[in-house]
Protein backbone atom coordinates (compact mmCIF):
# COMPACT_ATOMS: atom_id res chain seq x y z
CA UNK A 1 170.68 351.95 31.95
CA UNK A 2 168.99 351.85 28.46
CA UNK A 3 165.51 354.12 28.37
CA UNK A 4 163.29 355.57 25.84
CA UNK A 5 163.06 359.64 26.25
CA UNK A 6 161.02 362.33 24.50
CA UNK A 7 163.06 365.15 24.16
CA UNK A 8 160.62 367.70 23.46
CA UNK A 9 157.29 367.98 22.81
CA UNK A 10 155.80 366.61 19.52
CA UNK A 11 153.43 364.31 18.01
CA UNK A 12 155.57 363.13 15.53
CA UNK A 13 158.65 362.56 16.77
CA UNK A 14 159.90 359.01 17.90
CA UNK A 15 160.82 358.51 21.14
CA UNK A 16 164.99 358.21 21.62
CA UNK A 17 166.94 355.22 23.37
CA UNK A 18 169.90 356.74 25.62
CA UNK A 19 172.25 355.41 27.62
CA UNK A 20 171.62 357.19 31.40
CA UNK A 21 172.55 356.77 34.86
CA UNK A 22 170.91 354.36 37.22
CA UNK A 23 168.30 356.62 39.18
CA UNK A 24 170.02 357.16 42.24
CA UNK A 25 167.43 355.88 45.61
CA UNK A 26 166.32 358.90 47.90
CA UNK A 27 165.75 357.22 51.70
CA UNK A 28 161.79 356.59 51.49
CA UNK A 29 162.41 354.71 47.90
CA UNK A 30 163.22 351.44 46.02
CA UNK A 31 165.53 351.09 43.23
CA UNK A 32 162.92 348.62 40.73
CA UNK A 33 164.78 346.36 38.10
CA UNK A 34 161.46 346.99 35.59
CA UNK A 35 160.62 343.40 33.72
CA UNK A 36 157.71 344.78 31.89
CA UNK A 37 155.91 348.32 31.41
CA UNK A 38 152.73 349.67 29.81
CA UNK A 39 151.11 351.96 27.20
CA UNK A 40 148.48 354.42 28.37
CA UNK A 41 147.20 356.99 26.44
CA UNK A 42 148.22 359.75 28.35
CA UNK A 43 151.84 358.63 27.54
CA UNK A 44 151.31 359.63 23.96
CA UNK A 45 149.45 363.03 25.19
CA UNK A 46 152.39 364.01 27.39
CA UNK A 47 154.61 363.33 24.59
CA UNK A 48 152.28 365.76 22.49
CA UNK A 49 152.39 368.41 24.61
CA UNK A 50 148.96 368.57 25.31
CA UNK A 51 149.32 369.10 29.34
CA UNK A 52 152.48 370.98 29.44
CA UNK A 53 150.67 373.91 31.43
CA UNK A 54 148.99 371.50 33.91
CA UNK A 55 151.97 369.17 34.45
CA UNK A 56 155.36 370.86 34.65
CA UNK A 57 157.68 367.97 33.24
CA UNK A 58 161.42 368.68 32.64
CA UNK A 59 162.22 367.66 28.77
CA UNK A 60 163.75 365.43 28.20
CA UNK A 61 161.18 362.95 29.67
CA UNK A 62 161.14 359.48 30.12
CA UNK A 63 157.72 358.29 29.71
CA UNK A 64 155.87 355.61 30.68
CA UNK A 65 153.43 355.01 34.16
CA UNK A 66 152.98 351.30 35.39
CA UNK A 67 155.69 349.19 35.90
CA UNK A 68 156.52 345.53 37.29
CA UNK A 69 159.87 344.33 38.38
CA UNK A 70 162.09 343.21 41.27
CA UNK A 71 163.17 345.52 44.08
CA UNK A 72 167.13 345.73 44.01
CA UNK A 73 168.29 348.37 46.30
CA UNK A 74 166.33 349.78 49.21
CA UNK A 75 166.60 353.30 51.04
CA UNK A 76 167.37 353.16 54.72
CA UNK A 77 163.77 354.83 55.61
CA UNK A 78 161.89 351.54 53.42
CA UNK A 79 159.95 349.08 56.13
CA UNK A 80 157.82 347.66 53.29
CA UNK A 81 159.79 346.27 50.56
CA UNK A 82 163.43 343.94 50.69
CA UNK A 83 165.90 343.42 47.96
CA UNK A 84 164.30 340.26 45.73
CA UNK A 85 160.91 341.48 46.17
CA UNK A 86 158.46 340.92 43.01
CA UNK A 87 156.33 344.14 42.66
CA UNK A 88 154.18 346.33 40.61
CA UNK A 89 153.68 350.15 40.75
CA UNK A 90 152.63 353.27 39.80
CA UNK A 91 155.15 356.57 40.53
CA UNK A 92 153.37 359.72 41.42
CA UNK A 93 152.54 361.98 38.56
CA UNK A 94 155.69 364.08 38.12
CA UNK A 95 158.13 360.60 39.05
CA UNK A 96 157.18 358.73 35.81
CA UNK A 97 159.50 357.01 33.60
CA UNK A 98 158.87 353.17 33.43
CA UNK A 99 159.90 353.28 29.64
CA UNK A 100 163.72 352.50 30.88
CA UNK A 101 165.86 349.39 32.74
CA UNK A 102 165.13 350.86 36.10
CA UNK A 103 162.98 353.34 38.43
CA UNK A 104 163.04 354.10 41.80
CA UNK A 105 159.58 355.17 43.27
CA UNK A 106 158.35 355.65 46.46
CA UNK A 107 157.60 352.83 48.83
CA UNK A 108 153.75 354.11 49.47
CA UNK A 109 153.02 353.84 45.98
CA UNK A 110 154.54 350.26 45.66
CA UNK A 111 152.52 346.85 45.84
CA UNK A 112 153.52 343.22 46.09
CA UNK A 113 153.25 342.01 42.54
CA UNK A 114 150.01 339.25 42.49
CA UNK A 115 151.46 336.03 42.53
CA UNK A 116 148.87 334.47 40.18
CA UNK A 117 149.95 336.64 37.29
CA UNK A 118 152.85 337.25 35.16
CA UNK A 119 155.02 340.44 35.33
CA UNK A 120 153.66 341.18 31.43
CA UNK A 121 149.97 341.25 33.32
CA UNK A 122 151.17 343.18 36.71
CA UNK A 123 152.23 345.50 34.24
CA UNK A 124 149.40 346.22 32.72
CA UNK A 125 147.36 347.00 35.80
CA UNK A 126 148.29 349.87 37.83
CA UNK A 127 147.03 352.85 36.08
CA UNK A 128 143.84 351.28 35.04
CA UNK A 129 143.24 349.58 38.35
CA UNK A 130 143.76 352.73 40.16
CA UNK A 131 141.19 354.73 37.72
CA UNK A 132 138.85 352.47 38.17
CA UNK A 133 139.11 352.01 41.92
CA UNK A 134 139.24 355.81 42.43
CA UNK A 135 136.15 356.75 40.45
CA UNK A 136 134.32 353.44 41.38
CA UNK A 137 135.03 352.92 45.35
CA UNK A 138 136.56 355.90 46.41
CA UNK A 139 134.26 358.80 44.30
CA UNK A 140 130.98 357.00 43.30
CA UNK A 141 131.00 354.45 46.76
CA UNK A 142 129.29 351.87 44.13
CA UNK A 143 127.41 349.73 46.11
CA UNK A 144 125.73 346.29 45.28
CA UNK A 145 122.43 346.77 42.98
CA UNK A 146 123.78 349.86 42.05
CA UNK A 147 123.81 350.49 38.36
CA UNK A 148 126.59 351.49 36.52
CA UNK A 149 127.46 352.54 33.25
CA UNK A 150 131.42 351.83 32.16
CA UNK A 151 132.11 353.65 28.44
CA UNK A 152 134.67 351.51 26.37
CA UNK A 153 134.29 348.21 27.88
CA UNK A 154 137.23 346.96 25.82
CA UNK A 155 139.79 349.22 26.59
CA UNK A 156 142.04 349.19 29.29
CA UNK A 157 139.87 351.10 32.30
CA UNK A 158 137.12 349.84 31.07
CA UNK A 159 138.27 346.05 30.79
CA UNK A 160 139.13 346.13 34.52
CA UNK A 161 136.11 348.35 35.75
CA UNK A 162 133.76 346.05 34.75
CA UNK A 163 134.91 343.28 36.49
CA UNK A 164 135.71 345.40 39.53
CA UNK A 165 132.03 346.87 39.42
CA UNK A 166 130.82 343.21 38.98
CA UNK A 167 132.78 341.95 42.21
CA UNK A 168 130.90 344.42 44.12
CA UNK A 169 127.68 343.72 42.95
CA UNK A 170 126.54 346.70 40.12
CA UNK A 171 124.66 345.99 37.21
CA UNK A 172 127.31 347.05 34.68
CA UNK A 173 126.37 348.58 30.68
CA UNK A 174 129.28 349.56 28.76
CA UNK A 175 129.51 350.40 25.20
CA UNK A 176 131.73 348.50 22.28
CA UNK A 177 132.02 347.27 19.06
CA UNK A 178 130.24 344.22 17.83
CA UNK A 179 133.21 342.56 17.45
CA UNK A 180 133.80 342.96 21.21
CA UNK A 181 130.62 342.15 22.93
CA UNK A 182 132.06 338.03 23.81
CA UNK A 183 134.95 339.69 25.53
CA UNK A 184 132.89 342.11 27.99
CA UNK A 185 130.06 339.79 28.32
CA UNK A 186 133.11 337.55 29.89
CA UNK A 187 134.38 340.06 31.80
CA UNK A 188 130.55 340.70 33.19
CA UNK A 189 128.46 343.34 31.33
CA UNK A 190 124.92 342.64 31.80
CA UNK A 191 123.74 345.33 28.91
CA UNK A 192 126.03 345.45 26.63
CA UNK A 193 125.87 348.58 23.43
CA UNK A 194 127.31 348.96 19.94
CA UNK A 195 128.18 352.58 20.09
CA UNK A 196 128.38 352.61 16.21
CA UNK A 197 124.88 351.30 16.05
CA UNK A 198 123.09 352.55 18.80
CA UNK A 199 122.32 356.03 21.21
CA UNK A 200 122.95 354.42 24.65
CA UNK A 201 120.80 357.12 26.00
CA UNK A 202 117.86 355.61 24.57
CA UNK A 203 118.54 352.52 25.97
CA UNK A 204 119.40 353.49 29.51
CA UNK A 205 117.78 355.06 32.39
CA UNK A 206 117.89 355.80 36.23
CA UNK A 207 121.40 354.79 36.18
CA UNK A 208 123.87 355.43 39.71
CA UNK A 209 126.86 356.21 38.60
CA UNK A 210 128.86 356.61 35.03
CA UNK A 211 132.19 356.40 33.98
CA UNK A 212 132.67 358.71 31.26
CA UNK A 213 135.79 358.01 29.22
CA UNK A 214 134.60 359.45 25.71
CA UNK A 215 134.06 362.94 24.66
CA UNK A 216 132.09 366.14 25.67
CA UNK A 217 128.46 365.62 23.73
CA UNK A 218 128.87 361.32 25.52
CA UNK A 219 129.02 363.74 28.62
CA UNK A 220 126.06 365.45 28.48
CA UNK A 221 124.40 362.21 27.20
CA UNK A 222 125.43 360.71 30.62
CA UNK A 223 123.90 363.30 32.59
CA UNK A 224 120.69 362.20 31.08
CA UNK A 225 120.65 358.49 31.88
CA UNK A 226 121.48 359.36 35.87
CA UNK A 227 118.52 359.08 38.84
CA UNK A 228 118.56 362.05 40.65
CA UNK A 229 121.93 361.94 42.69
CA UNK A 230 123.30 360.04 41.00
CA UNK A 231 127.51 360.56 39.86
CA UNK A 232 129.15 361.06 36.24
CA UNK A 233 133.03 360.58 36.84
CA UNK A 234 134.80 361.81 33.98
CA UNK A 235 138.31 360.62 33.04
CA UNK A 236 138.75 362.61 29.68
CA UNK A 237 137.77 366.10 30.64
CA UNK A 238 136.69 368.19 31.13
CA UNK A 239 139.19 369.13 34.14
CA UNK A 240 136.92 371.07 37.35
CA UNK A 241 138.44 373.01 40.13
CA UNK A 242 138.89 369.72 42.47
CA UNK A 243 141.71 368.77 40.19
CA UNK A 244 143.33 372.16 40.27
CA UNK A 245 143.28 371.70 43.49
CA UNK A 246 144.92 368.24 43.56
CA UNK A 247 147.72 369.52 41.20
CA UNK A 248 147.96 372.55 43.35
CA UNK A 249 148.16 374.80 40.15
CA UNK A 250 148.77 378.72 39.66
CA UNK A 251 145.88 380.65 40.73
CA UNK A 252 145.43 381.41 36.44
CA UNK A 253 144.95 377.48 36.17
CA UNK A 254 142.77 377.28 39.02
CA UNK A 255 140.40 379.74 37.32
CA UNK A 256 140.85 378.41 34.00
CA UNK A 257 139.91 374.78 34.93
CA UNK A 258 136.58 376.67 36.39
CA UNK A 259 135.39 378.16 33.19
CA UNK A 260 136.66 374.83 31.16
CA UNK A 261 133.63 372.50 33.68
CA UNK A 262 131.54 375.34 34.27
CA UNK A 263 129.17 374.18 31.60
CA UNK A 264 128.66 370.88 32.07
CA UNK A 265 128.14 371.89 35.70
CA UNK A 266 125.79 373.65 35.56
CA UNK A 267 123.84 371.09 33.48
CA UNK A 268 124.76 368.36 36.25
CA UNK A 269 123.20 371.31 38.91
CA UNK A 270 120.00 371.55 36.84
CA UNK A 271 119.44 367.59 36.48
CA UNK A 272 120.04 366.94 40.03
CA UNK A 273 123.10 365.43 39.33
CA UNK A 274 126.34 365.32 40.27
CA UNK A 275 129.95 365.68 37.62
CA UNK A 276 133.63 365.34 38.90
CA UNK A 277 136.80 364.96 37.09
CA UNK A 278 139.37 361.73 37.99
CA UNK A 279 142.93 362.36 37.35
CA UNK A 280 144.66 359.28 39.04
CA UNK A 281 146.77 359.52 41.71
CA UNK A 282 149.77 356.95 42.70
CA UNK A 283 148.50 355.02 45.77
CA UNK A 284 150.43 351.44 46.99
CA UNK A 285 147.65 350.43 49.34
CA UNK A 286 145.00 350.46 47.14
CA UNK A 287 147.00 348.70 44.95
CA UNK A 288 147.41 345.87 47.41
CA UNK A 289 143.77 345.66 47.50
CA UNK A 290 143.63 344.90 43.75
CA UNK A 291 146.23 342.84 44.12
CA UNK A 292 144.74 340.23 46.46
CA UNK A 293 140.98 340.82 44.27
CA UNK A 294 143.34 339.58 41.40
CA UNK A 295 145.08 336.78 43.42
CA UNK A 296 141.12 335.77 44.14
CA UNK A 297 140.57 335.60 40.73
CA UNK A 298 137.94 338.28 40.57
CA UNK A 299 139.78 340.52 38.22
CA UNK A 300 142.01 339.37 35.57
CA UNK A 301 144.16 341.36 33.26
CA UNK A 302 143.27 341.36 29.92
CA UNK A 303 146.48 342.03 27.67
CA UNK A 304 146.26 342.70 23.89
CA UNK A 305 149.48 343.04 23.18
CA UNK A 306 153.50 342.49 24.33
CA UNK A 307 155.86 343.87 22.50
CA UNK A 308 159.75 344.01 22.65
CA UNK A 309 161.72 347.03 24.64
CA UNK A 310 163.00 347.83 21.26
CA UNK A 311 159.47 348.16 19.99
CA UNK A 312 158.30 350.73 22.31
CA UNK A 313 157.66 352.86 19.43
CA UNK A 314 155.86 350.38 17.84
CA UNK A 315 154.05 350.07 21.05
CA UNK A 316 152.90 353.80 21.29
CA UNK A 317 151.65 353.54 17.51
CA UNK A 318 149.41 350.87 18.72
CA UNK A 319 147.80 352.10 21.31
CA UNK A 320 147.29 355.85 19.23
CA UNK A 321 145.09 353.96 16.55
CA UNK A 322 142.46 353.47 19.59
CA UNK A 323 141.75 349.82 19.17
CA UNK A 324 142.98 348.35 21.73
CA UNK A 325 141.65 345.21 23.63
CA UNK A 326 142.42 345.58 27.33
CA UNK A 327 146.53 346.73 27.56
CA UNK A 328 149.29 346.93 25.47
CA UNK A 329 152.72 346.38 27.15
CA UNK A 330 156.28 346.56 26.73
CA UNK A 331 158.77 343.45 27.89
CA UNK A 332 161.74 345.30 29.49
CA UNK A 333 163.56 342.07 30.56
């Protein structure tokens, strides 16, 4: 099979396209013929380098996390999934590798694909859908008349966690450009800020729960606009000891990650609030659940881009400039 690979760690580098075996299929997985893939951020971070003491990749690496496709071989432990089978996916952290012709993951992390949508839009979901659902309904427990502020409405989180917050019922602010305030007024924002015009932490108060997505001083600004009790879930850092945990890291890591959110800790303790870190984790039944919210119509993808398989490059550039509009992704087949 034909797949792009970083071979070591750089920022400049291109990523390679090799020839390599078809993944052989352990008995809990299923071989996936991938269609279409995605660009995430974090793709172009592994490739840097910049969490090669957190997450112990081998080199070279095929990158690459969300992937649709059709299920072509089966292990003899699958009850799920049968050969034919449109899905969409996320692997578990260290099983990535969607940039290629073929994956096998395994069957818990694995979703029918929506049948509403396209495979270019089932692609573009997984690791933005699960961010969104795991800060929004499994950390924060939004509930309706809650109030919640989503950073970067028009990127890819932010795209879908507006209109998942909307489905259940939060008052949603987000911050954008100028140029983007149509598209997340679509998608549902009821308060809606230019971040190069304006200090959302003038303009909001007694919020319930924020999803922070920008950097460290948009952190503390968060922990400002929050009611007492009230949640900051951080996707961009800094990393606490929860996520140590969840990575099951060196005891040296463990400690390290304490220092690195000890700060902005202790100004959550002294607010009466409350900070966590999100790294995403693979999960196939909570990806079922956006699945049928998308086959309801209540969430939509929102693509910006497709590009080739041969333009996965090209692809990566893209998404590095930071202007993206919902998700850029990569036609495999």
């Amino acid at each position: 099979m034909k797949a792009f690979i970083a071979r070591r760690y750089s920022k400049v580098d291109k990523l390679e396209m090799v020839d390599l075996p078809e993944p052989v299929v352990n008995d809990n997985e299923v071989l996936i013929q991938i269609h279409a893939a995605s660009i995430n951020l974090i793709d172009s971070k592994l490739k840097s380098g910049e969490f090669k003491l957190i997450l112990p990749y081998k080199l070279p690496l095929i990158l690459g996390h969300d992937v649709a496709g059709v299920v072509t071989k089966t292990g003899y432990k699958v009850s799920r999934f049968n050969v034919g089978d449109e899905v969409f996916a996320q692997p578990a952290v260290l099983k990535i590798g969607t940039l290629a012709e073929y994956i096998a993951i395994n069957e818990t992390n694995v979703a029918l694909k929506p049948q509403n949508i396209s495979m270019e839009e089932a692609a573009s979901i997984p690791l933005v859908g699960l961010t969104a659902w795991q800060a929004l309904i499994e950390k924060a427990n939004l509930k309706k008349g809650q109030k919640v502020f989503i950073q970067a409405g028009s990127g890819g989180v932010g795209t879908f966690a507006i209109q998942l917050a909307k489905h259940v019922g939060a008052t949603v602010a987000t911050t954008t450009s100028e140029t983007n305030f149509d598209l997340v007024k679509r998608l549902g924002a009821d308060v809606v800020i230019d971040y190069k015009r304006d200090d959302f932490e003038t303009m909001l108060k007694d919020y319930d729960v924020v999803l922070n997505s920008q950097d460290t001083k948009s952190l503390e600004k968060s922990l400002r606009i929050l009611k007492p009790n009230g949640k900051v879930i951080s996707i961009s850092g800094p990393p606490d000891v929860g996520f140590a945990k969840q990575m099951n890291t060196p005891w040296f890591l463990k400690f390290i990650m304490k220092l690195l959110s000890f700060g902005i800790n202790r100004k959550a303790k002294r607010l009466g609030v409350d900070y966590s870190f999100l790294f995403m984790r693979a999960n196939g039944n909570q990806l079922t659940e956006i699945a049928s919210l998308i086959n309801n119509g209540a969430i939509k993808p929102v693509l910006d881009k497709v590009f080739t398989f041969e333009q996965a490059n090209e692809a990566l550039t893209y998404v590095e400039a930071g202007r993206t509009k919902g998700k850029v992704v990569v036609k495999v087949k």
